[in-house]
N, C-alpha and C. Protein backbone atom coordinates (compact mmCIF):
# COMPACT_ATOMS: atom_id res chain seq x y z
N UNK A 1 63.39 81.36 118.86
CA UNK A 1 63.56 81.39 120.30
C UNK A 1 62.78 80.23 120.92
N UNK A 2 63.47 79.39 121.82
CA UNK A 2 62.47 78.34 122.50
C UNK A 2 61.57 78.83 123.70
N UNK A 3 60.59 78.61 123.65
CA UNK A 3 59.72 78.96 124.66
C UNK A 3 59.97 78.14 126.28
N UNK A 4 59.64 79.56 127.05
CA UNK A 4 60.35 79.30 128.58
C UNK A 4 59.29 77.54 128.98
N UNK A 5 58.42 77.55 128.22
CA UNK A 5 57.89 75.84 128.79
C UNK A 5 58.81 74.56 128.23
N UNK A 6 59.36 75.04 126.90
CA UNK A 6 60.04 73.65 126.47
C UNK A 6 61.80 73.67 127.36
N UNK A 7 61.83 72.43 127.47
CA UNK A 7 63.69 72.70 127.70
C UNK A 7 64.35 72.73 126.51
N UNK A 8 65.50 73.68 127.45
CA UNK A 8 66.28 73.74 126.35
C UNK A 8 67.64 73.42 126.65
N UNK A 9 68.58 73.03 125.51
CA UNK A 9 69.44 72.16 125.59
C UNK A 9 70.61 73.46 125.27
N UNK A 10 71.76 73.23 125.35
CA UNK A 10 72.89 73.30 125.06
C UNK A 10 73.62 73.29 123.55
N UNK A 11 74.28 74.00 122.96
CA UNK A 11 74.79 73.64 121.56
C UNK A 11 76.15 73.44 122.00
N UNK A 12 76.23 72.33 121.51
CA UNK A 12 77.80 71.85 121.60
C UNK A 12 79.03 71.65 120.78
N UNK A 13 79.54 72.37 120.34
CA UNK A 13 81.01 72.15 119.14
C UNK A 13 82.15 72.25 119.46
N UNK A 14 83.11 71.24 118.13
CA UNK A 14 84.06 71.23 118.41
C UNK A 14 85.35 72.06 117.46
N UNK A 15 85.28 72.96 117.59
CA UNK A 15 85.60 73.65 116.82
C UNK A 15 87.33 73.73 116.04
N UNK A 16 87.84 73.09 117.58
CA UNK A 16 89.52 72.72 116.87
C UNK A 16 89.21 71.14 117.71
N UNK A 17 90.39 70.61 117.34
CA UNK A 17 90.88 69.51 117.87
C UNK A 17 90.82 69.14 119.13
N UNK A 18 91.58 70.32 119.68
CA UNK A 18 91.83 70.38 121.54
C UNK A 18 90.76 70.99 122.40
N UNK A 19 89.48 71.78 121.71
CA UNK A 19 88.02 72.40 122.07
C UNK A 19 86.82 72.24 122.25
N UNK A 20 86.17 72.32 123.24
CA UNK A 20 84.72 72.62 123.44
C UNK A 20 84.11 73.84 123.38
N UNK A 21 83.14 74.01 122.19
CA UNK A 21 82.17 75.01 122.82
C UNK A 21 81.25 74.81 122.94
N UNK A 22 80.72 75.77 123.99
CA UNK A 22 79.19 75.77 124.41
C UNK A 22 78.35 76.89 123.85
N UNK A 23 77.16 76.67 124.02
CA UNK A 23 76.18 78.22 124.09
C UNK A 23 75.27 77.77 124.24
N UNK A 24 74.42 78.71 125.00
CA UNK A 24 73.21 77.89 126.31
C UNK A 24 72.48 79.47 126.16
N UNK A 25 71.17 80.18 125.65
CA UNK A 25 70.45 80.84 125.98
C UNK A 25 69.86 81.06 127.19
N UNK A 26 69.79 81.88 128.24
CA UNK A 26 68.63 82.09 129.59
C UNK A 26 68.54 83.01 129.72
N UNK A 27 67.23 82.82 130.06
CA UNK A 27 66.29 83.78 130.45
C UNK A 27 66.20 84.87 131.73
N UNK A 28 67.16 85.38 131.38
CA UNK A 28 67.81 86.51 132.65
C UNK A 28 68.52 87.13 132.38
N UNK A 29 68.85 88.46 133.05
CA UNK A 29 69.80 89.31 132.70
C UNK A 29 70.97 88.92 132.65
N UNK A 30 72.04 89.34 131.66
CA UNK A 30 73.42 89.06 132.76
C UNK A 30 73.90 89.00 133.96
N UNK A 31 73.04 90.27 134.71
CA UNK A 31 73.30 90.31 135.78
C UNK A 31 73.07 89.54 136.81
N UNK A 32 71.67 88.93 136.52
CA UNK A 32 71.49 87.39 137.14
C UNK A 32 71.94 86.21 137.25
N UNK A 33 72.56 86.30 135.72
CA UNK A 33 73.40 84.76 135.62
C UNK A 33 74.27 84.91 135.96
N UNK A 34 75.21 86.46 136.41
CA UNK A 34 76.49 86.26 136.66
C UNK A 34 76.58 86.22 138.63
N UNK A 35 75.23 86.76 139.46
CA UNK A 35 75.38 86.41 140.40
C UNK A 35 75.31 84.69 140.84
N UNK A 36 74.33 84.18 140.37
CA UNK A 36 74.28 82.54 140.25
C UNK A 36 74.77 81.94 139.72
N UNK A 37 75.97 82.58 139.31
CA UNK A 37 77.05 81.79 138.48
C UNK A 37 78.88 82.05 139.92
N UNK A 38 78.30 83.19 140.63
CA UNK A 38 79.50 83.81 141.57
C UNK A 38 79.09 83.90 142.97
N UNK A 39 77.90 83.25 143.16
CA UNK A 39 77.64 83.82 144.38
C UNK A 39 77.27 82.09 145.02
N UNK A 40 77.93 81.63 146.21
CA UNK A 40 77.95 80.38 146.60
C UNK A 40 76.62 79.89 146.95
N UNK A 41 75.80 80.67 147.78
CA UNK A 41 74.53 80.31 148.08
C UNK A 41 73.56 79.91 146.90
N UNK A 42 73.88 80.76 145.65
CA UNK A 42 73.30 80.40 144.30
C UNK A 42 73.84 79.10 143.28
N UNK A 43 75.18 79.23 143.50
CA UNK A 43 75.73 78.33 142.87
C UNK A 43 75.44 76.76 143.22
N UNK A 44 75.44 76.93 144.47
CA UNK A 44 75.28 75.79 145.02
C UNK A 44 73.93 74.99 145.05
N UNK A 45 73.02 75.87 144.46
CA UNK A 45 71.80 75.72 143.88
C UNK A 45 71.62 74.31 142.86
N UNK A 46 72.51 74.65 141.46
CA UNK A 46 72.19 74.61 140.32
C UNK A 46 73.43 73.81 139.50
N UNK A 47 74.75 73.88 140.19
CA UNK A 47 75.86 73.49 140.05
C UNK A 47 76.01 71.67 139.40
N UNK A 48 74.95 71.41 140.80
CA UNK A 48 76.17 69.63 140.67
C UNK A 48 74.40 69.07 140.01
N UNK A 49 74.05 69.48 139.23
CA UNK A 49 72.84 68.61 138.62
C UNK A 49 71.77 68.22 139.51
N UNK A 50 71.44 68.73 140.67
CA UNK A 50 70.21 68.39 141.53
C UNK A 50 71.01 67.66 143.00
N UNK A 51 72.02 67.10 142.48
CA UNK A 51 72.81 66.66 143.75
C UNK A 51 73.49 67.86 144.80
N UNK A 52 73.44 67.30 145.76
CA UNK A 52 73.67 68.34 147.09
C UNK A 52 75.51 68.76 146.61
N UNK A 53 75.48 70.07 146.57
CA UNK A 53 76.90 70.68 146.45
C UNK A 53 77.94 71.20 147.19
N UNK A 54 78.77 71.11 147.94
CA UNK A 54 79.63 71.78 148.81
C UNK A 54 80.32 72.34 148.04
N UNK A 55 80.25 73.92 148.39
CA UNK A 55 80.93 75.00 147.86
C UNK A 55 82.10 75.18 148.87
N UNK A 56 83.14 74.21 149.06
CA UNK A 56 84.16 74.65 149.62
C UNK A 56 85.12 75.92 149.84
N UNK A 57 84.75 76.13 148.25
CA UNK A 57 86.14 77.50 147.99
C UNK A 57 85.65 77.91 146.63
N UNK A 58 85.41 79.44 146.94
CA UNK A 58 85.00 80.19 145.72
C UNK A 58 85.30 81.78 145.72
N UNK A 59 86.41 81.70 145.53
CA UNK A 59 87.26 83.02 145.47
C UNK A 59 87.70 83.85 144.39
N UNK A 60 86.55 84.41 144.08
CA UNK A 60 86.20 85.25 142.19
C UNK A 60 86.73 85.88 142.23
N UNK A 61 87.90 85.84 142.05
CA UNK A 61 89.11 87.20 141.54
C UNK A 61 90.37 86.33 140.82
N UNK A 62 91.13 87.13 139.79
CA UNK A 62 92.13 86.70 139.61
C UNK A 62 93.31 85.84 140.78
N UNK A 63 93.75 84.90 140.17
CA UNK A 63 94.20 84.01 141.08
C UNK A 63 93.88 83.03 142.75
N UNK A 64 92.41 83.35 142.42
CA UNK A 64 91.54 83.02 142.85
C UNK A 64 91.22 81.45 143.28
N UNK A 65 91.53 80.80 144.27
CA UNK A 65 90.73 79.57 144.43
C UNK A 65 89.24 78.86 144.39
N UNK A 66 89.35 77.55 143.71
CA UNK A 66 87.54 77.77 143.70
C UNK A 66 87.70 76.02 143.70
N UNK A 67 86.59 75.67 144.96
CA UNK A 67 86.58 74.15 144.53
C UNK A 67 85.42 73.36 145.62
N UNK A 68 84.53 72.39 144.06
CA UNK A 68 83.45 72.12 144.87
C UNK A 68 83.39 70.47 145.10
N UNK A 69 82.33 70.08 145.78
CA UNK A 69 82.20 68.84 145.92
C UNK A 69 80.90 68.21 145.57
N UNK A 70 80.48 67.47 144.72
CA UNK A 70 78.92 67.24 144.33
C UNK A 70 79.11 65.52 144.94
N UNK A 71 77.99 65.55 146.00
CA UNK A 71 77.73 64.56 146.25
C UNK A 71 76.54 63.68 145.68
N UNK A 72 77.21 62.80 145.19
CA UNK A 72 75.92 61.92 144.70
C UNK A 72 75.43 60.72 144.81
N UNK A 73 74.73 59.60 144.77
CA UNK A 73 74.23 58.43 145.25
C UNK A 73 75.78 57.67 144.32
N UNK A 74 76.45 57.76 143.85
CA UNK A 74 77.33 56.92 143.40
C UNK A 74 78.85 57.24 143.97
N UNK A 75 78.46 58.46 144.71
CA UNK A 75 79.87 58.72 145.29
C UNK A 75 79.98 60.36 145.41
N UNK A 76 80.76 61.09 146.01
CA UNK A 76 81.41 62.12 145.89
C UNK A 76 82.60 62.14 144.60
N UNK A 77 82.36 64.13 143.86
CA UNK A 77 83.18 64.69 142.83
C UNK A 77 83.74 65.52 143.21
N UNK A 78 84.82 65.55 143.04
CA UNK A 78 85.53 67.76 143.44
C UNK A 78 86.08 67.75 142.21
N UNK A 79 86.01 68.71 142.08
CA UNK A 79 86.16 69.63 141.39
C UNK A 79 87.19 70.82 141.74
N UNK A 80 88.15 71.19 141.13
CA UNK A 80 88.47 72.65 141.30
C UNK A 80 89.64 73.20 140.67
N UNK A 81 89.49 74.97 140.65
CA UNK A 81 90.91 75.20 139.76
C UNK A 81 91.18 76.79 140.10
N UNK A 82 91.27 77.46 139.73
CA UNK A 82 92.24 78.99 139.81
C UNK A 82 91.54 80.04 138.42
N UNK A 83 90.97 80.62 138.99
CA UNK A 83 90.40 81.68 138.84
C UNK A 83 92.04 82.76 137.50
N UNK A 84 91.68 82.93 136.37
CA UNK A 84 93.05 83.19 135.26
C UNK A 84 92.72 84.78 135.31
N UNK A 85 91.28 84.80 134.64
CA UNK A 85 90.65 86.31 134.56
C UNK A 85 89.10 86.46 135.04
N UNK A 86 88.67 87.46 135.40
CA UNK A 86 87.28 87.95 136.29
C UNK A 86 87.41 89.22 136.14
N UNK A 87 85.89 89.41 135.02
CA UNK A 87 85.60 90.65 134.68
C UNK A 87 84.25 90.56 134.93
N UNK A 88 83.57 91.41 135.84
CA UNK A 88 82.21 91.06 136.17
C UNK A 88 81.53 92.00 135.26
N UNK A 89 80.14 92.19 134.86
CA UNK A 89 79.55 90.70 134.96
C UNK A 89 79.80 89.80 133.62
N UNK A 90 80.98 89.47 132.77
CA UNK A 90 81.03 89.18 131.31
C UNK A 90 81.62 88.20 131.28
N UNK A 91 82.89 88.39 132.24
CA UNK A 91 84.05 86.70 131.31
C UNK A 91 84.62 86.23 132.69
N UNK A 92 84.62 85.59 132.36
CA UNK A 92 85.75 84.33 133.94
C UNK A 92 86.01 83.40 132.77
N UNK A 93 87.53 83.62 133.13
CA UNK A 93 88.54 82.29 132.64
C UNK A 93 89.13 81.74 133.68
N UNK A 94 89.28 80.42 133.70
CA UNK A 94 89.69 79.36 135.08
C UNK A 94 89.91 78.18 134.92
N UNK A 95 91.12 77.64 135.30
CA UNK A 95 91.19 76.42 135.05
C UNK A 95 90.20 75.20 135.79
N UNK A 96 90.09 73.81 135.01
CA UNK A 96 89.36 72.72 135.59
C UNK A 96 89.49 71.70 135.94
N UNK A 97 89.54 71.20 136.84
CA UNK A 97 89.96 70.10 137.11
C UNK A 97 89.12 69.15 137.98
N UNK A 98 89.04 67.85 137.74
CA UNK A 98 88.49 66.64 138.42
C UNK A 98 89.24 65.89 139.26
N UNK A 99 89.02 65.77 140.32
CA UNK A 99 89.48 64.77 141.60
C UNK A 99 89.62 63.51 140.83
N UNK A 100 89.21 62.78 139.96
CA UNK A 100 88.76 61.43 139.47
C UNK A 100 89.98 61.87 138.42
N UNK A 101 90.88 62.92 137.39
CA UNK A 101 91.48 62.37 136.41
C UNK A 101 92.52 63.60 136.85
N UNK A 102 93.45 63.53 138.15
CA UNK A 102 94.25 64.67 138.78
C UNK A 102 95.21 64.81 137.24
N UNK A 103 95.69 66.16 137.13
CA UNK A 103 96.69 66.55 136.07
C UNK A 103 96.33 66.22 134.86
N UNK A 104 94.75 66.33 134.73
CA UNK A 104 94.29 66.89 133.38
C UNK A 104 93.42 67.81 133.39
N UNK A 105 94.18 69.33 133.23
CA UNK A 105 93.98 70.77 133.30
C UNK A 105 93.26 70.79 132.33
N UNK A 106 91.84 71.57 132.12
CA UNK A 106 91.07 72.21 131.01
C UNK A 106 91.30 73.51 131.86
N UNK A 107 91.25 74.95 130.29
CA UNK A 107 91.02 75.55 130.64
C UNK A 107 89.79 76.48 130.36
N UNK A 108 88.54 77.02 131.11
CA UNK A 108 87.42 77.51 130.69
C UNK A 108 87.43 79.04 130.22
N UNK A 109 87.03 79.43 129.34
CA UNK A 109 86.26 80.82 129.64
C UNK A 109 85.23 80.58 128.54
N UNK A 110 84.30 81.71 129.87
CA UNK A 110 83.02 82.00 130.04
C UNK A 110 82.79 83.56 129.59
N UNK A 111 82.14 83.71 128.59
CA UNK A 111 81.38 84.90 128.03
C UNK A 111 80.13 85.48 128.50
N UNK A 112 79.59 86.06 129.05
CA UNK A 112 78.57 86.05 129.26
C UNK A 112 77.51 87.70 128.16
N UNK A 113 76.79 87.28 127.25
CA UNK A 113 76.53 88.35 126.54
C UNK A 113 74.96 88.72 126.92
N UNK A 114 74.59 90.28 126.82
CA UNK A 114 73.53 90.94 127.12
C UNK A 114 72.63 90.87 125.69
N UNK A 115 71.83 89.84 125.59
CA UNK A 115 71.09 89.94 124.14
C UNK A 115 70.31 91.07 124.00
N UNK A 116 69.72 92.08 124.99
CA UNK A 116 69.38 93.55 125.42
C UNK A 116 67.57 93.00 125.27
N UNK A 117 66.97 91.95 125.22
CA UNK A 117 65.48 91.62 125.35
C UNK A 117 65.88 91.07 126.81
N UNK A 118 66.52 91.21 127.36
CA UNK A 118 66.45 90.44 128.78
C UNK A 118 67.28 89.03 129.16
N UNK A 119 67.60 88.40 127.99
CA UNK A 119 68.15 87.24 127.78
C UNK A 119 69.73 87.20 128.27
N UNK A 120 70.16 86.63 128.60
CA UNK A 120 71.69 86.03 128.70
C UNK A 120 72.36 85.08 127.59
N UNK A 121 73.35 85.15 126.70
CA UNK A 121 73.58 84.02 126.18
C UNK A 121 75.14 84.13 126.55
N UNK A 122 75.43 82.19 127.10
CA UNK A 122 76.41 82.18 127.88
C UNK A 122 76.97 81.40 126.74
N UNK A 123 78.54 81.32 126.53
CA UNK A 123 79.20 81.21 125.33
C UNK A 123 80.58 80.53 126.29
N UNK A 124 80.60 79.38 126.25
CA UNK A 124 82.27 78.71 127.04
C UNK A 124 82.99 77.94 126.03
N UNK A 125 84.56 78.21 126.04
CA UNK A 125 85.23 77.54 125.61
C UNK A 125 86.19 77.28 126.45
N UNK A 126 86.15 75.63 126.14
CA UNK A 126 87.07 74.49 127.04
C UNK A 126 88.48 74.01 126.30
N UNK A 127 89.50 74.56 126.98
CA UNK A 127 90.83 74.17 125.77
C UNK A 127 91.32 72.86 126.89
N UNK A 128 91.74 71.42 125.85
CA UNK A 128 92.45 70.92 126.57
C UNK A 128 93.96 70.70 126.18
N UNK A 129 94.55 70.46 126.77
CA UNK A 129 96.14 69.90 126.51
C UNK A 129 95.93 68.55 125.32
N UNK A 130 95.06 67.84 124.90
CA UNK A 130 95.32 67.19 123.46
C UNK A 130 94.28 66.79 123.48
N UNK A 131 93.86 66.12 122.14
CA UNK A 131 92.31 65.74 121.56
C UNK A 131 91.84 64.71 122.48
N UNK A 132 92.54 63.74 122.83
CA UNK A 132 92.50 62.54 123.59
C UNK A 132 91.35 63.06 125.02
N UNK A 133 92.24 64.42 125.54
CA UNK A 133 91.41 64.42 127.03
C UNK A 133 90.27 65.38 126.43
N UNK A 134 90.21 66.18 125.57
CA UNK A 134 88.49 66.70 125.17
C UNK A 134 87.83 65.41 124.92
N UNK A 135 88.25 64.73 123.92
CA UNK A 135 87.41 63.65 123.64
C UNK A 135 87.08 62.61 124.62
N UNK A 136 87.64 62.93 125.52
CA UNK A 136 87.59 61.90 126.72
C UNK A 136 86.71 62.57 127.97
N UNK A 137 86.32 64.03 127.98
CA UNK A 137 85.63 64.77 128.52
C UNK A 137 84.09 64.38 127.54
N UNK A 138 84.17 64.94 126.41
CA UNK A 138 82.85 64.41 125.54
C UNK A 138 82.54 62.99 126.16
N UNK A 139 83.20 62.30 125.69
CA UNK A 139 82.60 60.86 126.56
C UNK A 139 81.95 60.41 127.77
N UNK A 140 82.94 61.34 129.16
CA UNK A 140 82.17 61.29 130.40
C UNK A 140 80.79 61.12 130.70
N UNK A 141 79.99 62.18 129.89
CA UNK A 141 78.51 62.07 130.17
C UNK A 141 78.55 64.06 130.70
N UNK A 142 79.36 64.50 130.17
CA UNK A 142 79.36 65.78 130.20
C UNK A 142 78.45 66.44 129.45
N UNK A 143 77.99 66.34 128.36
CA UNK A 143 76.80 66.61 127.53
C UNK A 143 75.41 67.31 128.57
N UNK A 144 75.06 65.35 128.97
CA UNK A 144 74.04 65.21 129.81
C UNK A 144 73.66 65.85 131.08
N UNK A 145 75.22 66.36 132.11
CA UNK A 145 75.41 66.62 133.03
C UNK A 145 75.27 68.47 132.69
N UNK A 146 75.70 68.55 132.36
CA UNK A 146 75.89 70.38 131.85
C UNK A 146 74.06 70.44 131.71
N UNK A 147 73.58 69.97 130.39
CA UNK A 147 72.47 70.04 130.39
C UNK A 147 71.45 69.77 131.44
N UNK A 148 71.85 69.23 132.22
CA UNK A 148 70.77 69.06 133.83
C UNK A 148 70.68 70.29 134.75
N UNK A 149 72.30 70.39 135.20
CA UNK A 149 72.82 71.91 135.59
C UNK A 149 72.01 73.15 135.37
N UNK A 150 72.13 73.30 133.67
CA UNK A 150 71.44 74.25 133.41
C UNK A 150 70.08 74.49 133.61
N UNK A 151 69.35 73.34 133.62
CA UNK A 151 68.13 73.38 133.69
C UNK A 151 67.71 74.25 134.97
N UNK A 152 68.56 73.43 135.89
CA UNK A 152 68.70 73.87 137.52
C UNK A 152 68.56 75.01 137.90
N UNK A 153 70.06 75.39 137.02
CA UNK A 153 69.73 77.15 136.77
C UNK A 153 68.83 77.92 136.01
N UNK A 154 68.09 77.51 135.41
CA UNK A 154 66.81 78.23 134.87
C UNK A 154 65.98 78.10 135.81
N UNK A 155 66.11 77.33 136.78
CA UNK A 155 64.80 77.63 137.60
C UNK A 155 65.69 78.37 138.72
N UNK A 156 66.63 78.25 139.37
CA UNK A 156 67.16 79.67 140.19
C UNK A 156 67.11 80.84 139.79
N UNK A 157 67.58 81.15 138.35
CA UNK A 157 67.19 82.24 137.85
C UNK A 157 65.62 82.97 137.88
N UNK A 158 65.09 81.86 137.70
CA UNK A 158 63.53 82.44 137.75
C UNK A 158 63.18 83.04 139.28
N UNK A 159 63.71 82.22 140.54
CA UNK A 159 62.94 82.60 141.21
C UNK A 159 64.11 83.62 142.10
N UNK A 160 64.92 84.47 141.31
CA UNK A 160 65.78 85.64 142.33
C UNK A 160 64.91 86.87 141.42
């Protein structure tokens, strides 16, 4: 287990061709990560990597709209996609999409598991339409960016 002083990073695989997975340990209940993962005032916390976030649209239910804007010293990002499945507090599947590469759909789901010591371990898999646009997501600087995020959210988590 890494201790709450060191950071901690992200495990990242690729498990098929067209896939990302994740798994990210924190230090909170499910129930915590799944409000600061659904709740805009939280999200908007921890979301766009330290950069200021506009939570435009975040409508957690099946068929659901959701779409943000991270502003940053190099420009504005949106983001957004449609809510597939929402089972609180455990799984959201939803599609993804970037303003910067329109009509290249990923689609996410999010696990969220009760390790029962208090912990959360969050478990995502990213399907894309061909190896080209995962591998072209790996490239972005998505690694780096997820891993900042999270950090973000370890410290929102701490202080609800």
């Amino acid at each position: 287990m890494t201790s709450k002083s060191s950071p901690r990073t992200a495990t990242i695989t690729t498990p098929t061709d067209r896939e990302i997975h994740v798994e990210r340990i924190f230090d909170a209940s499910r129930e915590r990560v799944w409000r600061a993962m659904t709740e805009p005032k939280l999200l908007a916390q921890w979301w766009g990597r330290g950069n200021r976030l506009a939570v435009e649209k975040l409508d957690v239910r099946r068929g659901g709209h959701w779409r943000f804007v991270e502003h940053t010293p190099e420009g504005d990002h949106g983001f957004e996609g449609r809510f597939r499945e929402v089972t609180p507090p455990e799984r959201i599947a939803m599609t993804f999409e970037w303003d910067g590469m329109p009509g290249h759909v990923a689609i996410n789901t999010m696990t969220l598991h009760d390790l029962g010591d208090g912990r959360t371990k969050l478990v995502t898999t990213s399907l894309f339409h061909t190896t080209e646009e995962r591998d072209g997501m790996l490239k972005s600087g998505m690694e780096v960016g997820m891993n900042q995020s999270y950090a973000a959210l370890d410290r929102v988590l701490a202080s609800l």
